[in-house]
Every structure is written in C-alpha cells, then in structure tokens.
C-alpha atoms as a PDB file:
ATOM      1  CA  UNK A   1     -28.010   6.698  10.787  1.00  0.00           C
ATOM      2  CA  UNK A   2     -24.392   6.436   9.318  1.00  0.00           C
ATOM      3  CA  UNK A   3     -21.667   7.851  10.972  1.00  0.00           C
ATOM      4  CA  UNK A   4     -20.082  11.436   8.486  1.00  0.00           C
ATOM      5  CA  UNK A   5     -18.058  10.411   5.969  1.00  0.00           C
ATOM      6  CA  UNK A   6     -14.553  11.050   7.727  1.00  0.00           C
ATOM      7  CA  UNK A   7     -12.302  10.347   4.637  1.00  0.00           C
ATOM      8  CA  UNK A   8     -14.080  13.047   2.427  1.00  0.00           C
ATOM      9  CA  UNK A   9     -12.840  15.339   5.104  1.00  0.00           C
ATOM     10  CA  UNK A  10      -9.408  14.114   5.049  1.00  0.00           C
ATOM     11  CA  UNK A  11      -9.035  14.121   1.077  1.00  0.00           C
ATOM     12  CA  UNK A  12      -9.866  18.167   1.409  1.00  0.00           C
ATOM     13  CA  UNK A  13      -7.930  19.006   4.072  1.00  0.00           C
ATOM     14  CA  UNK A  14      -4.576  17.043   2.461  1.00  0.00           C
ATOM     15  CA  UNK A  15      -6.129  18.877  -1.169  1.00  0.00           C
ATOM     16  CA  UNK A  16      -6.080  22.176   0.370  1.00  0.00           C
ATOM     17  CA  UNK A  17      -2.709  21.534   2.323  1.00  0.00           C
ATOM     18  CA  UNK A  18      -0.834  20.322  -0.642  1.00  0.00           C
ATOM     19  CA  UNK A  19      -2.726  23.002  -3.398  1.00  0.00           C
ATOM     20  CA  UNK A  20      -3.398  26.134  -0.885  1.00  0.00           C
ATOM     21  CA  UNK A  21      -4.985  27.643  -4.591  1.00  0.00           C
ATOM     22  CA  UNK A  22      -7.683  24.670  -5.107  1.00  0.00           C
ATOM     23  CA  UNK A  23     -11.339  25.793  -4.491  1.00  0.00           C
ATOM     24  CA  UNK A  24     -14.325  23.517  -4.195  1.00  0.00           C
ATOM     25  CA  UNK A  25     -16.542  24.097  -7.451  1.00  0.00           C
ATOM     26  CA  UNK A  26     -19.102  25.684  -5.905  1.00  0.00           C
ATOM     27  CA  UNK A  27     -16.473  28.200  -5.512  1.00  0.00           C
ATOM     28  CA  UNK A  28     -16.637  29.001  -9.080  1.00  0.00           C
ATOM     29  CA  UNK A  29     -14.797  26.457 -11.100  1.00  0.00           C
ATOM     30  CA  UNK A  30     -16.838  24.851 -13.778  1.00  0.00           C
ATOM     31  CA  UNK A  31     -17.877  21.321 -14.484  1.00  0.00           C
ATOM     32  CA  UNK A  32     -18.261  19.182 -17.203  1.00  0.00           C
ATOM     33  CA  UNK A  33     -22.210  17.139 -17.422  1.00  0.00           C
ATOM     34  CA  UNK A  34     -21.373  15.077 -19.907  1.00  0.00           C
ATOM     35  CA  UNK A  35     -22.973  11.555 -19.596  1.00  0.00           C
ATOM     36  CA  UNK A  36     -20.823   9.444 -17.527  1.00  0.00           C
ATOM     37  CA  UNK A  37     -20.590   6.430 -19.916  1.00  0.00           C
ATOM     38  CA  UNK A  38     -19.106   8.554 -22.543  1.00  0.00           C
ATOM     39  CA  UNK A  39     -16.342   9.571 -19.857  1.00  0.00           C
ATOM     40  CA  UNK A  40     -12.497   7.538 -20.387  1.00  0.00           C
ATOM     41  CA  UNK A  41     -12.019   7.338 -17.249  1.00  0.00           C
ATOM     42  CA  UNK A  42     -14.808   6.666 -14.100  1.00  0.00           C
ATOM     43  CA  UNK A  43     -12.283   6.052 -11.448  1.00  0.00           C
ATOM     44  CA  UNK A  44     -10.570   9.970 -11.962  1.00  0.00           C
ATOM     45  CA  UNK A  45     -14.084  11.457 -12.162  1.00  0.00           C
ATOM     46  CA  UNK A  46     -15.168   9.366  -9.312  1.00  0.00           C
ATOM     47  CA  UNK A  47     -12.245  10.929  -7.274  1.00  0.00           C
ATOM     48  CA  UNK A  48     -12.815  14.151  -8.262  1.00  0.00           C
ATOM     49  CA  UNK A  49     -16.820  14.090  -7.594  1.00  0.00           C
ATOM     50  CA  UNK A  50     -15.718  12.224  -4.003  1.00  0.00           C
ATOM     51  CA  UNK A  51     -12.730  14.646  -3.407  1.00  0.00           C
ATOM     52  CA  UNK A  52     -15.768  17.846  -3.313  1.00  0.00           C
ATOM     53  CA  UNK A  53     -17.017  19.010  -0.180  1.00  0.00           C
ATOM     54  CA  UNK A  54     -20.146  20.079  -1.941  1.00  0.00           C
ATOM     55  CA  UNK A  55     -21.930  18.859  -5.194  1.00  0.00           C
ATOM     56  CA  UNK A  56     -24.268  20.627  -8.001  1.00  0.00           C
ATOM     57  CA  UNK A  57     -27.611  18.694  -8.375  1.00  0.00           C
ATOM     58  CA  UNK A  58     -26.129  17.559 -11.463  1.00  0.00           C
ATOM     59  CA  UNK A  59     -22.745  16.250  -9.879  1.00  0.00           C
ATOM     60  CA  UNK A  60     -25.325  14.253  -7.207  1.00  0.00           C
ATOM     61  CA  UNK A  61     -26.777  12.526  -9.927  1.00  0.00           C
ATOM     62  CA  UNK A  62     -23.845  11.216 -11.750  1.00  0.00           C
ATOM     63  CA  UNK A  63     -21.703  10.365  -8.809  1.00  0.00           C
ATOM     64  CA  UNK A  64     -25.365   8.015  -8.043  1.00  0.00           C
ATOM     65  CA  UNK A  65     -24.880   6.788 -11.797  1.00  0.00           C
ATOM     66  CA  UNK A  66     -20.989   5.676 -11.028  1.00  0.00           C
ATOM     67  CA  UNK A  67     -22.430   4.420  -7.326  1.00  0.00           C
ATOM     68  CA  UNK A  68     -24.667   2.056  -9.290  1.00  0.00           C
ATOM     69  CA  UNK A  69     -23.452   0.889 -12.450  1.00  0.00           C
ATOM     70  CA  UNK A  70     -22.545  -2.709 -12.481  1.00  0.00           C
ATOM     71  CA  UNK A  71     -19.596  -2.618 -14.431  1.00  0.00           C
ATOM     72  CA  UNK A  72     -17.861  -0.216 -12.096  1.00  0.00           C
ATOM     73  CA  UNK A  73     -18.719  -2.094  -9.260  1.00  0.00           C
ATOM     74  CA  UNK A  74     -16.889  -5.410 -11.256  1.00  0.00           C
ATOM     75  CA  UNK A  75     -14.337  -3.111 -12.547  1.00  0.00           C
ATOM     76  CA  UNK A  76     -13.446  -2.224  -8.210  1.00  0.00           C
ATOM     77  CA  UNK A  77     -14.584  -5.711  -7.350  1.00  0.00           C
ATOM     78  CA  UNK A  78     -11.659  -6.845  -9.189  1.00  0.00           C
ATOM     79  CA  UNK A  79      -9.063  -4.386  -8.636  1.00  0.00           C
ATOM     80  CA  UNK A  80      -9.600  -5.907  -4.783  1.00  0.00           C
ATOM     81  CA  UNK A  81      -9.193  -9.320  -5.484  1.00  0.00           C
ATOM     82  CA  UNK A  82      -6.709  -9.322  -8.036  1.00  0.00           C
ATOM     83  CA  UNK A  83      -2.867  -8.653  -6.440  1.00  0.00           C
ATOM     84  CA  UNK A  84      -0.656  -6.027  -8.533  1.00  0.00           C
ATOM     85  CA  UNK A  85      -2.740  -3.345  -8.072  1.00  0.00           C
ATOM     86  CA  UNK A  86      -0.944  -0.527  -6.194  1.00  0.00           C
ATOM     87  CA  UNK A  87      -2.121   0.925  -3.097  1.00  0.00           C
ATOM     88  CA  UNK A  88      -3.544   4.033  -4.319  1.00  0.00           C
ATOM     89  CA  UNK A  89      -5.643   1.897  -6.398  1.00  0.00           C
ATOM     90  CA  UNK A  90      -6.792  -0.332  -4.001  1.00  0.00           C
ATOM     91  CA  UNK A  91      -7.481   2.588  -1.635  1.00  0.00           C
ATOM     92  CA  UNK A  92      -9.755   4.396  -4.406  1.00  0.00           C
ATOM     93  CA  UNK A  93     -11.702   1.337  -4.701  1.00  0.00           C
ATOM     94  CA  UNK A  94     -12.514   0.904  -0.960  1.00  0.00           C
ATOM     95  CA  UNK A  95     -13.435   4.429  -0.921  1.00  0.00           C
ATOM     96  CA  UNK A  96     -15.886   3.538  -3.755  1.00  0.00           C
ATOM     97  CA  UNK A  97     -17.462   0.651  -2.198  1.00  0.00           C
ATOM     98  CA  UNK A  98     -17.613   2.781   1.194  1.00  0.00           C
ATOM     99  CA  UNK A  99     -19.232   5.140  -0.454  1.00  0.00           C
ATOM    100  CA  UNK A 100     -21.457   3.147  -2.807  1.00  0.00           C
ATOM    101  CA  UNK A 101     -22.816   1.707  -0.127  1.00  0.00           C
ATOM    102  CA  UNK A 102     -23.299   4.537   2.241  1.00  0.00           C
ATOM    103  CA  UNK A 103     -25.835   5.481  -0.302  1.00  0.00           C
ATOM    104  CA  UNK A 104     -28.976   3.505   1.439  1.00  0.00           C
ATOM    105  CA  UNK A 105     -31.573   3.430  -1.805  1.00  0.00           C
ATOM    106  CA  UNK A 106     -28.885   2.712  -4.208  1.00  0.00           C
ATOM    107  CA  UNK A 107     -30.435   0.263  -6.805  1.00  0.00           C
ATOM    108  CA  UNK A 108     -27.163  -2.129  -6.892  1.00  0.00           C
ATOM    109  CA  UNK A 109     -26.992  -2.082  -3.227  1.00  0.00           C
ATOM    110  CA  UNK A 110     -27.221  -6.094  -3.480  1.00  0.00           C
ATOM    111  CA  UNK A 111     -24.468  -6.469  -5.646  1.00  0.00           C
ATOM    112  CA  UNK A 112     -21.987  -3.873  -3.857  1.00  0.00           C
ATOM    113  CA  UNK A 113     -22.568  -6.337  -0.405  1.00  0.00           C
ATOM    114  CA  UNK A 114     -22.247  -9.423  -2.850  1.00  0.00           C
ATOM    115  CA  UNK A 115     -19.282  -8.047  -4.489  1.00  0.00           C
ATOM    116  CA  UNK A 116     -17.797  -6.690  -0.719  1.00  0.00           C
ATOM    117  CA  UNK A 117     -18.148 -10.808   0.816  1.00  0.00           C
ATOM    118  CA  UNK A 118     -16.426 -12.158  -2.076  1.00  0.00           C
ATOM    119  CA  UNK A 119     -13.476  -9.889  -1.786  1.00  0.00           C
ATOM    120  CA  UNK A 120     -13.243 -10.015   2.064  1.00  0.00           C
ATOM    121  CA  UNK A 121     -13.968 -14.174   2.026  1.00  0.00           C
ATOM    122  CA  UNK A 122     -11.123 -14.593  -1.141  1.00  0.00           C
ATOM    123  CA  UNK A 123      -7.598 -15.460   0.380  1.00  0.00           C
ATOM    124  CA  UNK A 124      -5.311 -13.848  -2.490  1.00  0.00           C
ATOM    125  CA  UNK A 125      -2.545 -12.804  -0.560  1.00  0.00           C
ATOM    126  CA  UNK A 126      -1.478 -16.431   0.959  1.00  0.00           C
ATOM    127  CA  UNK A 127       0.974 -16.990  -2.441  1.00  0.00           C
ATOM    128  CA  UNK A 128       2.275 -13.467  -1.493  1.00  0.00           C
ATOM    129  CA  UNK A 129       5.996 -13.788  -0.779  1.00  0.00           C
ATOM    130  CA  UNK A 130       6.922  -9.943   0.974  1.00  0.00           C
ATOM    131  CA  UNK A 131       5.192  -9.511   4.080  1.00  0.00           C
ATOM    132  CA  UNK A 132       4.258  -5.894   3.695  1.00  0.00           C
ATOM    133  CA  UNK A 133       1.954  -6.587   0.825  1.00  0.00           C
ATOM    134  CA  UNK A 134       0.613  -9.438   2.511  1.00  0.00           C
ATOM    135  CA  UNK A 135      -0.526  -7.531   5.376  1.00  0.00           C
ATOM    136  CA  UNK A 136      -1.723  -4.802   3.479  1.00  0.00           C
ATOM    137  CA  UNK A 137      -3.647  -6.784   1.691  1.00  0.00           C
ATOM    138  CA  UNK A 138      -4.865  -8.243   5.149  1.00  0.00           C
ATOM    139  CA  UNK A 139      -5.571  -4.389   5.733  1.00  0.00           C
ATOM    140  CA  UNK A 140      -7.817  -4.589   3.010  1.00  0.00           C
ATOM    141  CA  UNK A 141      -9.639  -7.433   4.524  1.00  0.00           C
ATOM    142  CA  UNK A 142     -10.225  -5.352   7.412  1.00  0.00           C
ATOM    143  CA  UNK A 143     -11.216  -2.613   5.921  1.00  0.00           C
ATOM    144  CA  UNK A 144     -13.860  -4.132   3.962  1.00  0.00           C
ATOM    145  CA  UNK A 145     -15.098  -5.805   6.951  1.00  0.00           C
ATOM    146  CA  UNK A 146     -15.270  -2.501   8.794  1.00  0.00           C
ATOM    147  CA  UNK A 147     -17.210  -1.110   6.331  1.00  0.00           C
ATOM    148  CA  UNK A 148     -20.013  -4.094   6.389  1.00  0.00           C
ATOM    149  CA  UNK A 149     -20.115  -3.505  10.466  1.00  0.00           C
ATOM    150  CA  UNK A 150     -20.965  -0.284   9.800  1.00  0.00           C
ATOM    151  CA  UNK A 151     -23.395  -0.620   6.760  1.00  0.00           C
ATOM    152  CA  UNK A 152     -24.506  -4.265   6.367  1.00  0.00           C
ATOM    153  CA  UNK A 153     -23.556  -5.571  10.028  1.00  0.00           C
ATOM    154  CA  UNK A 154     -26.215  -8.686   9.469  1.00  0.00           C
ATOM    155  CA  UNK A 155     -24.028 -10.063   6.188  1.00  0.00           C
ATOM    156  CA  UNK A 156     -20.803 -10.518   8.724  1.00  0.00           C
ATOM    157  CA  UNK A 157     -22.785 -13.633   9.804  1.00  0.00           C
ATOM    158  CA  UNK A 158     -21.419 -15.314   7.028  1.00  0.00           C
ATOM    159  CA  UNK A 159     -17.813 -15.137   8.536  1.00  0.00           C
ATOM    160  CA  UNK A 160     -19.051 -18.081  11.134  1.00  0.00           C
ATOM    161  CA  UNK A 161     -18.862 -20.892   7.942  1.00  0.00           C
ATOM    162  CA  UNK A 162     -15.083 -20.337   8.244  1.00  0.00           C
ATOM    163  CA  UNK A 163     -13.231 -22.934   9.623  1.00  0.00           C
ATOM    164  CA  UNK A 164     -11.928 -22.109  13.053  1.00  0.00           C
ATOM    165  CA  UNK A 165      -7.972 -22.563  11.703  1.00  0.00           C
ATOM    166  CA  UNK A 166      -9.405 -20.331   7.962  1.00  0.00           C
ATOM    167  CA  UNK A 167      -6.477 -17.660   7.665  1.00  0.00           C
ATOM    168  CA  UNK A 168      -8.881 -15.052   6.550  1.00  0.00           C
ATOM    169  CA  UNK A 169     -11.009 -15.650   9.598  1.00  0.00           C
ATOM    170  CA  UNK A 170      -8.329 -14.613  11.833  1.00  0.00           C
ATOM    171  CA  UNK A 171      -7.743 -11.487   9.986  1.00  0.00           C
ATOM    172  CA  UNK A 172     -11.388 -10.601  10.303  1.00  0.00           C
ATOM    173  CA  UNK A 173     -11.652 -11.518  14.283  1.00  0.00           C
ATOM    174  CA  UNK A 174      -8.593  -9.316  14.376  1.00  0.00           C
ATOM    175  CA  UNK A 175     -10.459  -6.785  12.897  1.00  0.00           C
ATOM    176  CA  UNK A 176     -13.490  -6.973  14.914  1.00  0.00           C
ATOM    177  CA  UNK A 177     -11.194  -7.079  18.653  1.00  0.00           C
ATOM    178  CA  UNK A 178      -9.945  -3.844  17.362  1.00  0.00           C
ATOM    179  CA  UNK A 179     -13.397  -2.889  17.001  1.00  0.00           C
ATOM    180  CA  UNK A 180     -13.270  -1.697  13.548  1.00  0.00           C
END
C-alpha cells in the first residue's frame, strides 16, 4: 500500500499559514466543472485540485482526466528534461508525476514510468555551468528515482546498464545510500 501523500499535507499547512482566510472547498467555496480540455491552463488547475485536502466526486474525476492525458504527461515530461525551467516549475511537475502515478489503475500508468526513466536516465545538466542548478537538477534525478522506489521499484533495474563511471548513475546510487 503507498505510503500518505506527505506533500499534500505540506501545501495546506504553508496555504493556511500564509492565507489564515483560505478554506478547503468543501468548506463552501464553489468550483468550476467545466471540461478540462477546454481549461487555459492544466498545470494551475492541477495545483489547485492537488493543493485540496478533500475533493467533490466531480473534482476526483477531472484531477484522473489531468492524471492521464498524454499530452500533460509530455507537456511535464518535458518541463523535466528541458533546463530553463524554474524551480517552482520543475517542482509542480514532480508533484504531478508523484501523483499520477500514485494513482494504481490509471490508464497511462505505462507512459508516466516511460516518461519518469527517460527523464531520470537523460544527463541535461552536465553543459550546466553554476553549480547550484546543476545539483538541483541532480535533486531532480533523485527525486524521480525516489518516487519509482516507492511506486515502480522493479523499473530501477534499468539503472544497472549504466556504465560504472555514468555521471547520472552516481547521482542515483547517491540517492538510493540515502535511502530515498
């Protein structure tokens, strides 16, 4: 069984800590049901729908459409392996993926683990000339690997092909002595 989503927990405490007025919506704020493809923006209602401590019916079943649809999965896939994306936006995108595939029975499960190698095999911070955003993009690594241990622990196997000397596979058996 997966282990509670800590970081939902942490997004309401810091939302109630910085807004002492904000209220879950099932405290009586209303929400929109519009279809999600019609939406501008996926990534703010996917924050909002993740930032709730408690969903409608109707909020379950369109944060499962964003948790599944393919070109939000690319659309995150990318945001990871491209550099120049800030940190906030990189963080919103591991949260997805955490989250995307937390969700056991979703259909695009496949692709989300697919998508999550790629990212966490792909050196694109070696050309990276300040150190800080080298290593966080390391962090990155190591998130995404943390997140396989814990959902998808069999598709780590693929981190043996890596040459001994690979710099990406010393980020990732840093990751796993710290026992992420």
């Amino acid at each position: 069984m997966p282990m509670p989503d800590v970081s939902c927990q942490r997004k309401l405490a810091s939302r109630i800590h910085h807004d002492p007025h904000w209220m879950p919506a099932s405290a009586g704020m209303t929400v929109s049901h519009d279809n999600i493809d019609q939406r501008p923006d996926k990534s703010e209602y996917f924050q909002k729908l993740n930032s709730k401590a408690i969903l409608t019916s109707e909020e379950k079943i369109e944060l499962e459409k964003i948790l599944s649809d393919p070109d939000f999965i690319q659309k995150n896939r990318l945001i990871l392996a491209n550099t120049g994306n800030s940190d906030d936006t990189r963080f919103m995108a591991l949260d997805y993926f955490e989250k995307a595939i937390a969700w056991e029975r979703n259909p695009s499960r496949w692709q989300i683990i697919k998508s999550l190698k790629e990212i966490m095999l792909l050196d694109n911070f070696s050309d990276i000339e300040d150190l800080e955003s080298r290593k966080s993009y390391a962090g990155d690594k190591m998130e995404i690997y943390a997140i396989l241990k814990q959902y998808a622990p069999d598709e780590l196997e693929i981190i043996k092909i890596l040459p001994e000397d690979n710099r990406i596979r010393k980020v990732l058996a840093y990751a796993h002595n710290l026992n992420l």
